[in-house]
Protein backbone atom coordinates (compact mmCIF):
# COMPACT_ATOMS: atom_id res chain seq x y z
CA UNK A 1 0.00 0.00 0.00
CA UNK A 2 2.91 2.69 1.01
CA UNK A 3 4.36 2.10 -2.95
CA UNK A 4 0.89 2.82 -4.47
CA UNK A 5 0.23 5.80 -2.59
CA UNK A 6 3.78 6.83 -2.72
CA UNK A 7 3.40 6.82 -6.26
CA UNK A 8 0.13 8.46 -6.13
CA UNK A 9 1.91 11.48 -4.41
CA UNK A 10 4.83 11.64 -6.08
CA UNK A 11 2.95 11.97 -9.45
CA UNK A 12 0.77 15.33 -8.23
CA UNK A 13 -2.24 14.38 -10.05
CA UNK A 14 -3.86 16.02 -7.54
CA UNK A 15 -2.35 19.31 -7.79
CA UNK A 16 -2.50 19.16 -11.71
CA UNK A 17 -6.28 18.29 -11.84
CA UNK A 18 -6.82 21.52 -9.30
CA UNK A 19 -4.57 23.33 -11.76
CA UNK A 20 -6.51 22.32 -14.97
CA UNK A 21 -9.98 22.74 -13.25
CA UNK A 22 -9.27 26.67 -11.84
CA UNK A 23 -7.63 27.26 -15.67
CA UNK A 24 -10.76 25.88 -16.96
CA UNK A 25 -13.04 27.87 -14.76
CA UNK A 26 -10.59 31.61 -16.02
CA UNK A 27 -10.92 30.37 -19.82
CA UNK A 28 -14.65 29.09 -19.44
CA UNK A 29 -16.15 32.64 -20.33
CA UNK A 30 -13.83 33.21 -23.59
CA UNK A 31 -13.84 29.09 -24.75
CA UNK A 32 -16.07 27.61 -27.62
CA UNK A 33 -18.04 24.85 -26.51
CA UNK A 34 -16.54 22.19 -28.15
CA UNK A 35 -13.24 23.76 -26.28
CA UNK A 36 -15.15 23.62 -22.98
CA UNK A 37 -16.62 19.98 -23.48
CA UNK A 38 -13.12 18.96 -24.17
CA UNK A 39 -11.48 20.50 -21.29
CA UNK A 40 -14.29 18.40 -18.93
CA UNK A 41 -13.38 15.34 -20.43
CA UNK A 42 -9.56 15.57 -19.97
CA UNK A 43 -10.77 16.18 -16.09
CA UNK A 44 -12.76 13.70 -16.36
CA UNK A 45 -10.50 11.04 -17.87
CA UNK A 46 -7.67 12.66 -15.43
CA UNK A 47 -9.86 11.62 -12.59
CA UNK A 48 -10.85 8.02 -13.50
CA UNK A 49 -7.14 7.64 -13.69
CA UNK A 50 -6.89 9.13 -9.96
CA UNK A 51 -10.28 7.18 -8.89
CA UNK A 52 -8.56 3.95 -10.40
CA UNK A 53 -5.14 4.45 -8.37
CA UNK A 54 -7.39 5.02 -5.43
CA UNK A 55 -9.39 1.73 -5.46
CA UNK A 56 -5.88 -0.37 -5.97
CA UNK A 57 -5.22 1.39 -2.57
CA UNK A 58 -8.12 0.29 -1.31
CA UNK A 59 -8.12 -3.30 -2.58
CA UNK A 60 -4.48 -3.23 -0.74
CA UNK A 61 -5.36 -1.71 2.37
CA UNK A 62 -8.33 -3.83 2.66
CA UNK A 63 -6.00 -7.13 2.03
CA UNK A 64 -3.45 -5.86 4.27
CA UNK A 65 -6.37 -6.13 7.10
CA UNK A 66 -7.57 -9.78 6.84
CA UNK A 67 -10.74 -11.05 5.69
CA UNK A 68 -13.39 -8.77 8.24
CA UNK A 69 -10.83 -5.73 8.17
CA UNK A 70 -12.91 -2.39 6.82
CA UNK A 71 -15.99 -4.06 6.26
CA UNK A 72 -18.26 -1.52 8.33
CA UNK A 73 -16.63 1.61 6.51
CA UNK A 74 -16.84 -0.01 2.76
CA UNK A 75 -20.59 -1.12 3.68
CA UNK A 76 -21.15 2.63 5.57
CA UNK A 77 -19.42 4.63 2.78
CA UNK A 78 -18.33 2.85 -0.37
CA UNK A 79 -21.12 1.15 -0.76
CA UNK A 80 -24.18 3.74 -0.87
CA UNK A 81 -21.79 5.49 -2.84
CA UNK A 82 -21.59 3.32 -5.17
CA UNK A 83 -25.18 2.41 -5.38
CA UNK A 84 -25.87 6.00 -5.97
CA UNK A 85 -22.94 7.29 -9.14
CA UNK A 86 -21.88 3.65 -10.20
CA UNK A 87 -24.96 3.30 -12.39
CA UNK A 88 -25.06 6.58 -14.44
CA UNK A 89 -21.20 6.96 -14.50
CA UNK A 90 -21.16 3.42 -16.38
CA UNK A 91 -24.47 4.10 -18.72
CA UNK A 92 -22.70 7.57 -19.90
CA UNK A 93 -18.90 6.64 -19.94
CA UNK A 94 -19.15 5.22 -23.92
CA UNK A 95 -20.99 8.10 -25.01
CA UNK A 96 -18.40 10.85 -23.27
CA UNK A 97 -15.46 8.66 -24.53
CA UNK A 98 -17.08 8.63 -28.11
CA UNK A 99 -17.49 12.33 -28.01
CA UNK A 100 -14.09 13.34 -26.65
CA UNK A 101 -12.66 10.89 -28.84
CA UNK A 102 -13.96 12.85 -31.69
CA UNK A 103 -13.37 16.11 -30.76
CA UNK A 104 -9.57 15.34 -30.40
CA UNK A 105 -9.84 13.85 -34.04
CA UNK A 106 -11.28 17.10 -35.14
CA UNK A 107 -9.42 19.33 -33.75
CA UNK A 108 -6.13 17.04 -34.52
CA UNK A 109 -7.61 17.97 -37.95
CA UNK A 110 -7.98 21.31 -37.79
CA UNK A 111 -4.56 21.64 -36.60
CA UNK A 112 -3.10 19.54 -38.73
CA UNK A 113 -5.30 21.89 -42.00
CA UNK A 114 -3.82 25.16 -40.32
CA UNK A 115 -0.29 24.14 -40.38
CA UNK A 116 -0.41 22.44 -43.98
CA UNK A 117 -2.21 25.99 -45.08
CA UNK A 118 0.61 27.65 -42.75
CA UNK A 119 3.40 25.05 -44.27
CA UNK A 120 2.42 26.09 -48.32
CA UNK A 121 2.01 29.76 -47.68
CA UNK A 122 5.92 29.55 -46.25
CA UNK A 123 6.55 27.40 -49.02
CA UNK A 124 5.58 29.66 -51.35
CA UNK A 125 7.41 32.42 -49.74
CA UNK A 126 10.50 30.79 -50.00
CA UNK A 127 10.24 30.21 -53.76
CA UNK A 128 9.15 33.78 -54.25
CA UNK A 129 12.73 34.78 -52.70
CA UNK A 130 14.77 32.15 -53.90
CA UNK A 131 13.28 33.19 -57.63
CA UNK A 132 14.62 37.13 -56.36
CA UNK A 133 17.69 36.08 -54.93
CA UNK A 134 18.38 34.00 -58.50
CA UNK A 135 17.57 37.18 -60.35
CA UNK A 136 19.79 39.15 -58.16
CA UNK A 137 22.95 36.41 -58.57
CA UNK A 138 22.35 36.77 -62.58
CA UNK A 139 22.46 40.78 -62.44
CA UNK A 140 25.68 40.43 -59.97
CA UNK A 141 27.49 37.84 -61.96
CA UNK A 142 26.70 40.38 -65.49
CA UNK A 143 28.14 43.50 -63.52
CA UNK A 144 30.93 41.68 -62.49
CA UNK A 145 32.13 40.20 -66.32
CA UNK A 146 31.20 44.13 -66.82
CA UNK A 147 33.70 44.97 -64.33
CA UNK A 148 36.40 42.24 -65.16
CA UNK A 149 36.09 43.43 -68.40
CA UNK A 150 36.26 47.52 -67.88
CA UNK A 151 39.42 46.38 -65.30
CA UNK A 152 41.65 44.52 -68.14
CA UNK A 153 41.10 47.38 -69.87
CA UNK A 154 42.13 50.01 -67.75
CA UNK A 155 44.71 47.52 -66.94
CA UNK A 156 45.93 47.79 -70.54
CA UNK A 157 45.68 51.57 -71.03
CA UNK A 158 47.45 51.94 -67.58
CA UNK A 159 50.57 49.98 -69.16
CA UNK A 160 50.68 51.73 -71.97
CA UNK A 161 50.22 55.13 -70.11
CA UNK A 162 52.92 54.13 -67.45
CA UNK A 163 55.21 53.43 -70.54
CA UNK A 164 54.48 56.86 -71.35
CA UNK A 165 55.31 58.35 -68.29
CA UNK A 166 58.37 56.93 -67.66
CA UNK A 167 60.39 57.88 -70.55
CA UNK A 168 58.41 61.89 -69.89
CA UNK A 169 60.31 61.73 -66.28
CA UNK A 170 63.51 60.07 -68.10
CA UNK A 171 63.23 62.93 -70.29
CA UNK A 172 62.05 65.87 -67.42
CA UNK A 173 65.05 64.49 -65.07
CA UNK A 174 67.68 64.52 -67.81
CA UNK A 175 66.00 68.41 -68.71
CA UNK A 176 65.81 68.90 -64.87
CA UNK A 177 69.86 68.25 -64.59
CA UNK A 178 70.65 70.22 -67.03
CA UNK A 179 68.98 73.20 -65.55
CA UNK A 180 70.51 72.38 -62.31
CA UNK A 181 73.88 72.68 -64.07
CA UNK A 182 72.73 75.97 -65.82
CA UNK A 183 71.46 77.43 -62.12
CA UNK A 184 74.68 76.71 -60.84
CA UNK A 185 76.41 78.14 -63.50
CA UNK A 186 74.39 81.17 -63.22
CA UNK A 187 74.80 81.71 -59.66
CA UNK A 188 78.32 81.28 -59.74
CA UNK A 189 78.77 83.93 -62.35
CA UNK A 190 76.49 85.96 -60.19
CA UNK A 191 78.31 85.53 -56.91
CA UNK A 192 81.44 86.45 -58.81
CA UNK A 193 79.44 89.45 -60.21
CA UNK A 194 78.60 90.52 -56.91
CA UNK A 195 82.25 90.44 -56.02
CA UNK A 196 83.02 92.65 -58.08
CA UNK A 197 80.23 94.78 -57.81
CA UNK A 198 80.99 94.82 -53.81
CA UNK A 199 84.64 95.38 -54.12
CA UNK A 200 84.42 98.45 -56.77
CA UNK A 201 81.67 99.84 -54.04
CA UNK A 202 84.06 99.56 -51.51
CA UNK A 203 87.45 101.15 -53.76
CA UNK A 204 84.19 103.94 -54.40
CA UNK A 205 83.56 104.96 -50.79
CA UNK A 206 87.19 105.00 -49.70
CA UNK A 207 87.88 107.08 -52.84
CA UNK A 208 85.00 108.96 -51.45
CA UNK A 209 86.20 108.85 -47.60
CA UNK A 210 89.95 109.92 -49.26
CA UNK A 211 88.94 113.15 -51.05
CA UNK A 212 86.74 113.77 -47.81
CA UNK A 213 89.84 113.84 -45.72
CA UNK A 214 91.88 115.55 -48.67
CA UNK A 215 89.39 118.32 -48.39
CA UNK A 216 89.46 118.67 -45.18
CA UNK A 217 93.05 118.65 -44.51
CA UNK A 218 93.62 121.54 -47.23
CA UNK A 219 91.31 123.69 -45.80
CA UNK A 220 92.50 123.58 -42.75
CA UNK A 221 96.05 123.93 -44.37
CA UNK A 222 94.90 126.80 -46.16
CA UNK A 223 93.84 128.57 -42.63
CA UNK A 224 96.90 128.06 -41.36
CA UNK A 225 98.84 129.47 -43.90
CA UNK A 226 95.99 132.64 -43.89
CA UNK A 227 96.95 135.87 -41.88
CA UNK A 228 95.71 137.10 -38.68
CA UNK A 229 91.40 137.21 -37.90
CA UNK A 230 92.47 141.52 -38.79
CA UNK A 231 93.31 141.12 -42.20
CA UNK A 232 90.84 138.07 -42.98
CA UNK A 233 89.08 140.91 -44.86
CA UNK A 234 91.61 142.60 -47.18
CA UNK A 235 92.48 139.27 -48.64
CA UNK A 236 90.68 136.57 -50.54
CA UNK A 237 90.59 132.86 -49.29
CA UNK A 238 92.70 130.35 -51.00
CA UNK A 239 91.37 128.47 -53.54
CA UNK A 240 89.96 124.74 -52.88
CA UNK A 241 91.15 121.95 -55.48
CA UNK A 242 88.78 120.88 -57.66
CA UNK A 243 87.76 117.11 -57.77
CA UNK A 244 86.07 115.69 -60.74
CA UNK A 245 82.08 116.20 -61.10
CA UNK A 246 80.53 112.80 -61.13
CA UNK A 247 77.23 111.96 -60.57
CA UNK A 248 76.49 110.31 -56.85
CA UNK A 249 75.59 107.03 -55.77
CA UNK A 250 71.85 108.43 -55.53
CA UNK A 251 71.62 109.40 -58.83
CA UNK A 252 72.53 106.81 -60.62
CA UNK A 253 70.92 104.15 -58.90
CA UNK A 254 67.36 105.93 -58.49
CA UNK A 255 66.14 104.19 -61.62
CA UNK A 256 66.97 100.24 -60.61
CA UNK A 257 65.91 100.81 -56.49
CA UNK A 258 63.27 102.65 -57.60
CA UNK A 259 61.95 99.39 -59.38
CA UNK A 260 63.18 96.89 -56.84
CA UNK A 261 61.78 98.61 -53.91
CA UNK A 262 58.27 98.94 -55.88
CA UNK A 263 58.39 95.11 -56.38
CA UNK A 264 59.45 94.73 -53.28
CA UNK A 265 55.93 96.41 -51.95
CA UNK A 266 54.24 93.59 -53.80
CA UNK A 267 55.88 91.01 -52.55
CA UNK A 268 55.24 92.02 -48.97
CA UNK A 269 51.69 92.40 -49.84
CA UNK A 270 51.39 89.07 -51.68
CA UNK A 271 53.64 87.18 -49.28
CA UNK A 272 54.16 88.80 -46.09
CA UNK A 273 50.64 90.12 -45.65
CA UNK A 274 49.21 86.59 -45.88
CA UNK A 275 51.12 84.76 -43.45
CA UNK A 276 50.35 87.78 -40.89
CA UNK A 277 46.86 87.04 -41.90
CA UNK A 278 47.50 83.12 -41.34
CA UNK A 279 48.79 83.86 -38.01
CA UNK A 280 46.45 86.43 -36.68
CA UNK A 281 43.51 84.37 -37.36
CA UNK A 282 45.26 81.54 -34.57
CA UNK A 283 44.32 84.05 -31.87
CA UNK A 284 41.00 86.40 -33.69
CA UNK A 285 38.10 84.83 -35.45
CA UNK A 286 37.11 88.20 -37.29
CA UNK A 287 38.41 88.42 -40.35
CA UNK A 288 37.54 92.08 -40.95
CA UNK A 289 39.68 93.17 -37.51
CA UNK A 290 42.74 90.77 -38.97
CA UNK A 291 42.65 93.01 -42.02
CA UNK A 292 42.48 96.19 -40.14
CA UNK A 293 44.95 95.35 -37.88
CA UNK A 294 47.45 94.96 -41.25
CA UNK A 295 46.77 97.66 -42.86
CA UNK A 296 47.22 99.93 -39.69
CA UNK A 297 50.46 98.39 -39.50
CA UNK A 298 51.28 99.34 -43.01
CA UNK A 299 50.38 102.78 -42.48
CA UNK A 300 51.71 103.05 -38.91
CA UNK A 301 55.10 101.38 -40.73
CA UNK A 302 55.50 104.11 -43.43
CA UNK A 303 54.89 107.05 -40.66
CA UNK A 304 57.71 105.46 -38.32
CA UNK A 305 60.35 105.15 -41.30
CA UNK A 306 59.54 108.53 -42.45
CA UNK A 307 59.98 110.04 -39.15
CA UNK A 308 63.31 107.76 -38.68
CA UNK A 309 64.74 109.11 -42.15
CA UNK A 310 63.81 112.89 -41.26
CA UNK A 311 66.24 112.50 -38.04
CA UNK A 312 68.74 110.76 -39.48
CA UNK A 313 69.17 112.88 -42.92
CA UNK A 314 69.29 115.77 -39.70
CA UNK A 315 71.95 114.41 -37.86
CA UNK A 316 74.00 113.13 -41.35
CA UNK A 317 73.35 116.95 -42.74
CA UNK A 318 74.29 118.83 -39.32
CA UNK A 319 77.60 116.30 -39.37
CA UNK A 320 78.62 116.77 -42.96
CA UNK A 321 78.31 120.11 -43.05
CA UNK A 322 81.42 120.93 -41.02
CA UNK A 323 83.46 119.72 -43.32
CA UNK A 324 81.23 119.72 -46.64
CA UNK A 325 82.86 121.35 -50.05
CA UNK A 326 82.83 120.43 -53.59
CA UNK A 327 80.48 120.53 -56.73
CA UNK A 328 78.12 118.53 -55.41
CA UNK A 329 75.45 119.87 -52.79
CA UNK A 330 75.35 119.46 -49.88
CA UNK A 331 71.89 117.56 -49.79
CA UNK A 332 72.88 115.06 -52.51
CA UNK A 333 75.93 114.64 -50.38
CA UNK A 334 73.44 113.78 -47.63
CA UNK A 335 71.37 111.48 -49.69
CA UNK A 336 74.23 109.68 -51.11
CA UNK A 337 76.00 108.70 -47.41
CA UNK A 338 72.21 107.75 -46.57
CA UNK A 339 71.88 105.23 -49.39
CA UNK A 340 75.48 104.01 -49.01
CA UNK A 341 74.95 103.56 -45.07
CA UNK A 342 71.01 102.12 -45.06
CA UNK A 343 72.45 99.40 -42.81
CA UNK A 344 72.59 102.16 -39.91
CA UNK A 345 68.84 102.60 -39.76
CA UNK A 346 67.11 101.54 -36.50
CA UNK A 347 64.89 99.46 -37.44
CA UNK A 348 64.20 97.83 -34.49
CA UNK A 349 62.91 101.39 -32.79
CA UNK A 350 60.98 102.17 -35.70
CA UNK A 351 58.79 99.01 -35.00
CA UNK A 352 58.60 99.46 -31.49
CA UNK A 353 57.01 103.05 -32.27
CA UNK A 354 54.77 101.06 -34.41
CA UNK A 355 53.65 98.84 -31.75
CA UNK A 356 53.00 101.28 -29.22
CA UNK A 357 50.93 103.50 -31.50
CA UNK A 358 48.89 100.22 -32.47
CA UNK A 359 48.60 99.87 -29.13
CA UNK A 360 46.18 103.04 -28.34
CA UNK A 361 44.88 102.87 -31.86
CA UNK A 362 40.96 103.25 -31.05
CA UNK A 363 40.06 101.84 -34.67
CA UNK A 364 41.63 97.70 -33.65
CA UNK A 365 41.79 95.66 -30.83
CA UNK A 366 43.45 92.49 -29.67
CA UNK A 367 43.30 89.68 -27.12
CA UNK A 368 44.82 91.02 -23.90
CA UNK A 369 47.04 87.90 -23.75
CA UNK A 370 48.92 88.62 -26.80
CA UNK A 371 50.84 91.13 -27.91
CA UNK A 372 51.21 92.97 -31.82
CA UNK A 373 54.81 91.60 -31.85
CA UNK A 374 53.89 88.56 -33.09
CA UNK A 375 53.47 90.38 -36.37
CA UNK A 376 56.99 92.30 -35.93
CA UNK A 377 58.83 90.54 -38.99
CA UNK A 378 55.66 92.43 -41.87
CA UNK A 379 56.41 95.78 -39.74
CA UNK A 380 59.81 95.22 -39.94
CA UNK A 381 59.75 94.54 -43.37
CA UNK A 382 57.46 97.07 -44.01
CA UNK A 383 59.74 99.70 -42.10
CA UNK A 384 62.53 98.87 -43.92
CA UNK A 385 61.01 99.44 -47.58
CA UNK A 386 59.04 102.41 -46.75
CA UNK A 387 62.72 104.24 -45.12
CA UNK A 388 64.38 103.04 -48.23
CA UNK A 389 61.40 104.78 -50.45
CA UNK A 390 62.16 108.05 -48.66
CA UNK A 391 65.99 108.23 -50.34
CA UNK A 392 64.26 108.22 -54.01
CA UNK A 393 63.86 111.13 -56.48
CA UNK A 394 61.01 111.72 -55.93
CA UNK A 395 60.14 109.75 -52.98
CA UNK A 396 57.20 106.57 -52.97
CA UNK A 397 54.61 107.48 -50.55
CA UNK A 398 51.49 105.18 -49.46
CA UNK A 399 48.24 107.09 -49.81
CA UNK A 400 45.55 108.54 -47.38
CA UNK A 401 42.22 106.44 -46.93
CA UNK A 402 39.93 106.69 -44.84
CA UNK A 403 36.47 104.83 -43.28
CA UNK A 404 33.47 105.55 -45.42
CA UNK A 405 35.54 107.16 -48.53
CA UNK A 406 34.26 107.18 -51.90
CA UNK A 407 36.02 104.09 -53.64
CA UNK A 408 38.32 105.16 -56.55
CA UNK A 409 38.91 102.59 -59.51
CA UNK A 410 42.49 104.08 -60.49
CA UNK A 411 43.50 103.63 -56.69
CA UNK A 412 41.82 100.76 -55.05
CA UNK A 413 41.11 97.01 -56.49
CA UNK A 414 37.98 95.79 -54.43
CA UNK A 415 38.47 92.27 -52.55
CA UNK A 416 36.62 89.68 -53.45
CA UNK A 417 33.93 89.41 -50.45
CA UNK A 418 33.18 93.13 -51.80
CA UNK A 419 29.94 94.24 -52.54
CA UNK A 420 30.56 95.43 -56.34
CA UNK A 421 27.58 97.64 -56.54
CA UNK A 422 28.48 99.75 -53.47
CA UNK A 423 29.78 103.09 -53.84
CA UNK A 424 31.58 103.56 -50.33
CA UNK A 425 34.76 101.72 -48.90
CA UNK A 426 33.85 100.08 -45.79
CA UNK A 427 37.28 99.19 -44.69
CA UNK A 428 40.77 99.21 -46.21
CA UNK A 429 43.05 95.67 -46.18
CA UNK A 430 46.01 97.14 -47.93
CA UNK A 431 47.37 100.66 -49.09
CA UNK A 432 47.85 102.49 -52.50
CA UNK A 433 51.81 103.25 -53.36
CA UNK A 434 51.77 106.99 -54.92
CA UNK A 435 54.85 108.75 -56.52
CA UNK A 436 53.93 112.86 -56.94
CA UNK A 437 50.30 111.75 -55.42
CA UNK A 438 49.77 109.53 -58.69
CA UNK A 439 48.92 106.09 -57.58
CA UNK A 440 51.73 103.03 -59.29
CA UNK A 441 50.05 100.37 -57.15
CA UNK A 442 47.00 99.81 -56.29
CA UNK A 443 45.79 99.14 -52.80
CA UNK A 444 43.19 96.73 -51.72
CA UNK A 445 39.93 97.90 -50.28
CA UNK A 446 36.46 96.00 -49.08
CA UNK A 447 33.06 97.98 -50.32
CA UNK A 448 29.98 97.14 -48.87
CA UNK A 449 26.56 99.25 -48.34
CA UNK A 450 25.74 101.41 -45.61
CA UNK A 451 29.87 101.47 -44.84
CA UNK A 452 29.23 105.42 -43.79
CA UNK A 453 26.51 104.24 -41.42
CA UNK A 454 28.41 101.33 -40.10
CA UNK A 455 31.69 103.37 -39.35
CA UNK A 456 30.06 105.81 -37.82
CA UNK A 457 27.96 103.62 -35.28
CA UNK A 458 30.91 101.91 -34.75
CA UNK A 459 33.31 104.76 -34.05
CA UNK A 460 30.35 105.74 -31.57
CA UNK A 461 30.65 102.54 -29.84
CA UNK A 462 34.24 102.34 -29.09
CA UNK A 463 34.39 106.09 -28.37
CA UNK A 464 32.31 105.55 -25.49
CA UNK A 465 33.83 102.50 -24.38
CA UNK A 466 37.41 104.00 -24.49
CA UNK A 467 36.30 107.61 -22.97
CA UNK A 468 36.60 106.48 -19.34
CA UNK A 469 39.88 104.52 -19.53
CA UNK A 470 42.22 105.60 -22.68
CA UNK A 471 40.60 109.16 -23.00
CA UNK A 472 44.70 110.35 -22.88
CA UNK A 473 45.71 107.90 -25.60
CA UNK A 474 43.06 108.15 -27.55
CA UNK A 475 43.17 112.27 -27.83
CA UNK A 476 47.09 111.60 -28.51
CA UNK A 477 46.54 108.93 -31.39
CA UNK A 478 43.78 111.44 -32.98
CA UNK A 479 45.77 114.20 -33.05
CA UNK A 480 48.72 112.50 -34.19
CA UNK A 481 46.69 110.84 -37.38
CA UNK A 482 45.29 114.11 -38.41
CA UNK A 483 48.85 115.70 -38.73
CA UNK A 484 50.76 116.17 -41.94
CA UNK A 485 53.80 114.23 -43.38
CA UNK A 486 56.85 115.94 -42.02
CA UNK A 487 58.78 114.71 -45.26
CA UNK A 488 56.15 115.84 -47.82
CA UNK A 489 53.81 118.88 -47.78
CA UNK A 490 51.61 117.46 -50.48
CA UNK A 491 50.28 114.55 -49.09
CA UNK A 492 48.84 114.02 -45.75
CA UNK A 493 49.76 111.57 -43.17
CA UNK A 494 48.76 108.07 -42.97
């Protein structure tokens, strides 16, 4: 008896006919009937399995007790019970077992109709892609003989092309030496040439610096050999000795640094000016204030040299005029010993002046971090053109622009972010290059409409955010940039 019930328990039926009858009773509402009938007689069969287990217990038990063990309970409870369900749970059994019976077989039918329908729809599916994909592989496999064939092609012409090309470099290398052996040539001959040229400069100024001191040194030998201060009057000086009239250095090289110093302009403004550019824009994002702060520096440039070469032709005039005599004047005299002796300029004080007056310039502004040295080597440059300009006949000036002027064809070339139509120059990026105020170069200039309107509001802006804090420097650097050249009366400063 304890390995029947054991097995009873250990099987749950129990616990899965409670399970299948409260599912039953959730799903009732929402089954078919047929669903519902069949879920009844899977309890039903579920629990003449259970009831059958049961009575083998029961025929064991009752064994297990002898032959008059448990005959009061099975004639108290077993049998009424019995008497009562026996007869109409045997009379309806076939019919229920019939009935389930074919229910499963119909819905086993069903089922089996759904997934054949389910089974030939996939089916067809699958041909329907595998038709596609076979489609597909033909069109790849044509594009790719396509291919193959377009690549042996290429392949060809590439050969025959490469062939080509290497006997054009055989030929551009063998061209290429020679001119290496030409350049060479070439700047032998010039270094030699430039020898000589420096050498015959050289016998020039001590021929110069000789007849200097010969000049000298007879005048003073001629005072010497002059009577007392008292009869100075009565008798006339000795005469000087004459030296040969030749033209100076000036003179006769106007003409050739007159041309190298104009190209020389260009280059700084198609060179120079662009890598200022290239570095300003590292540390400002306005391209209009990089442009600005350039051509400030150009003009602030040419103002410093000019100034520089008025002081120095002073102090070369005031020290060769002690001892100055001859045919030539004493200002070519001047302006020869400044062209021979260029190398004494200060540069390096002219483009500190520059800095500092960029520095209180109200019109440009810069990060407080940095300083307008980084763009020393274009003012330096710049500085060192515009002081040689000043020893020509006549001298190369830059000319005056200003904010809001009306743009001029013959001395302006409009950039090309311009507004073409606009009448007014809103801003200049680089300066005109005059000779007797007739412009040789043009300068560079950005038009745009309302550029009046715009300068103005702007000027009105930074004037009042300046008046409380630079109103010194400001009155200084206004002043200052409406005051003439001090080397030429004609043209105003810049």
């Amino acid at each position: 008896m304890a390995d029947g019930l054991r097995r009873l328990v250990s099987t749950e039926s129990g616990r899965v006919l409670q399970q299948k009858l409260e599912s039953w009773y959730q799903d009732y509402e929402i089954n078919s009937c047929d669903q519902n009938l069949n879920r009844c007689c899977e309890i039903i069969e579920m629990n003449s399995v259970i009831q059958g287990q049961l009575f083998t217990i029961l025929n064991e038990t009752a064994r297990e007790g002898g032959h008059y063990a448990g005959v009061e309970t099975i004639k108290s409870r077993l049998l009424p019970w019995l008497g009562t369900c026996f007869s109409s749970a045997t009379s309806g059994r076939p019919l229920e077992t019939n009935l389930s019976l074919t229910q499963d077989s119909m819905e086993k039918e069903r089922q089996l109709r759904k997934s054949a329908n389910s089974q030939t729809f996939e089916l067809q599916e699958l041909q329907k892609e595998l038709t596609a994909t076979r489609l597909q592989l033909s069109h790849v496999q044509q594009d790719l003989t396509e291919t193959q064939l377009a690549l042996e092609d290429t392949k060809a012409k590439s050969a025959t092309t490469l062939l080509a090309a290497e006997d054009e470099i055989v030929q551009l290398k063998a061209a290429l030496k020679a001119s290496h052996a030409q350049e060479e040539n070439a700047l032998r001959n010039l270094d030699r040439l430039n020898d000589y040229e420096q050498q015959i400069q050289i016998l020039k100024d001590e021929i110069s610096i000789l007849d200097a001191q010969k000049s000298v040194l007879q005048s003073r030998l001629a005072r010497s050999r002059s009577p007392s201060p008292r009869h100075s009057q009565s008798r006339s000086p000795s005469p000087l000795p004459l030296r040969s009239c030749s033209p100076g250095r000036a003179s006769l090289t106007n003409a050739s640094r007159h041309a190298y110093l104009v190209a020389r302009f260009g280059d700084i403004y198609a060179q120079e000016r662009l890598d200022a550019e290239t570095l300003l824009r590292t540390y400002i994002s306005d391209m209009e204030m990089v442009q600005r702060i350039i051509y400030i520096a150009a003009v602030e440039s040419f103002h410093a040299a000019k100034m520089a070469y008025r002081h120095f032709k002073m102090r070369v005039r005031k020290t060769l005029s002690l001892g100055h005599s001859g045919p030539e004047s004493l200002e070519d005299t001047v302006l020869d010993y400044i062209v021979r002796h260029e190398d004494l300029y200060d540069v390096q004080a002219s483009v500190n002046e520059v800095i500092r007056s960029m520095n209180i310039n109200p019109k440009i502004s810069f990060p407080p971090e940095i300083d307008f040295i980084v763009i020393s080597s274009l003012i330096r440059e710049l500085c060192r053109v515009a002081f040689s300009m000043q020893t020509l006949i006549p001298p190369l000036d830059i000319a005056f622009g200003t904010d809001g002027e009306l743009f001029h064809e013959t001395k302006y070339r409009r950039s090309f972010d311009s507004d073409f139509t606009a009448p007014l120059v809103a801003y200049h990026v680089w300066p005109a290059l005059i000779e007797n105020d007739v412009v040789i170069v043009k300068g560079e200039a950005v038009t745009k409409r309302g550029a009046l309107w715009s300068h103005r509001s702007r000027s009105r802006s930074r004037s009042r955010s300046r008046s409380h804090s630079t109103s010194p420097l400001r009155s200084h650097c206004l002043s200052r940039s409406h005051s003439s050249s001090p080397l030429r009366s004609g043209s105003p400063r810049l």
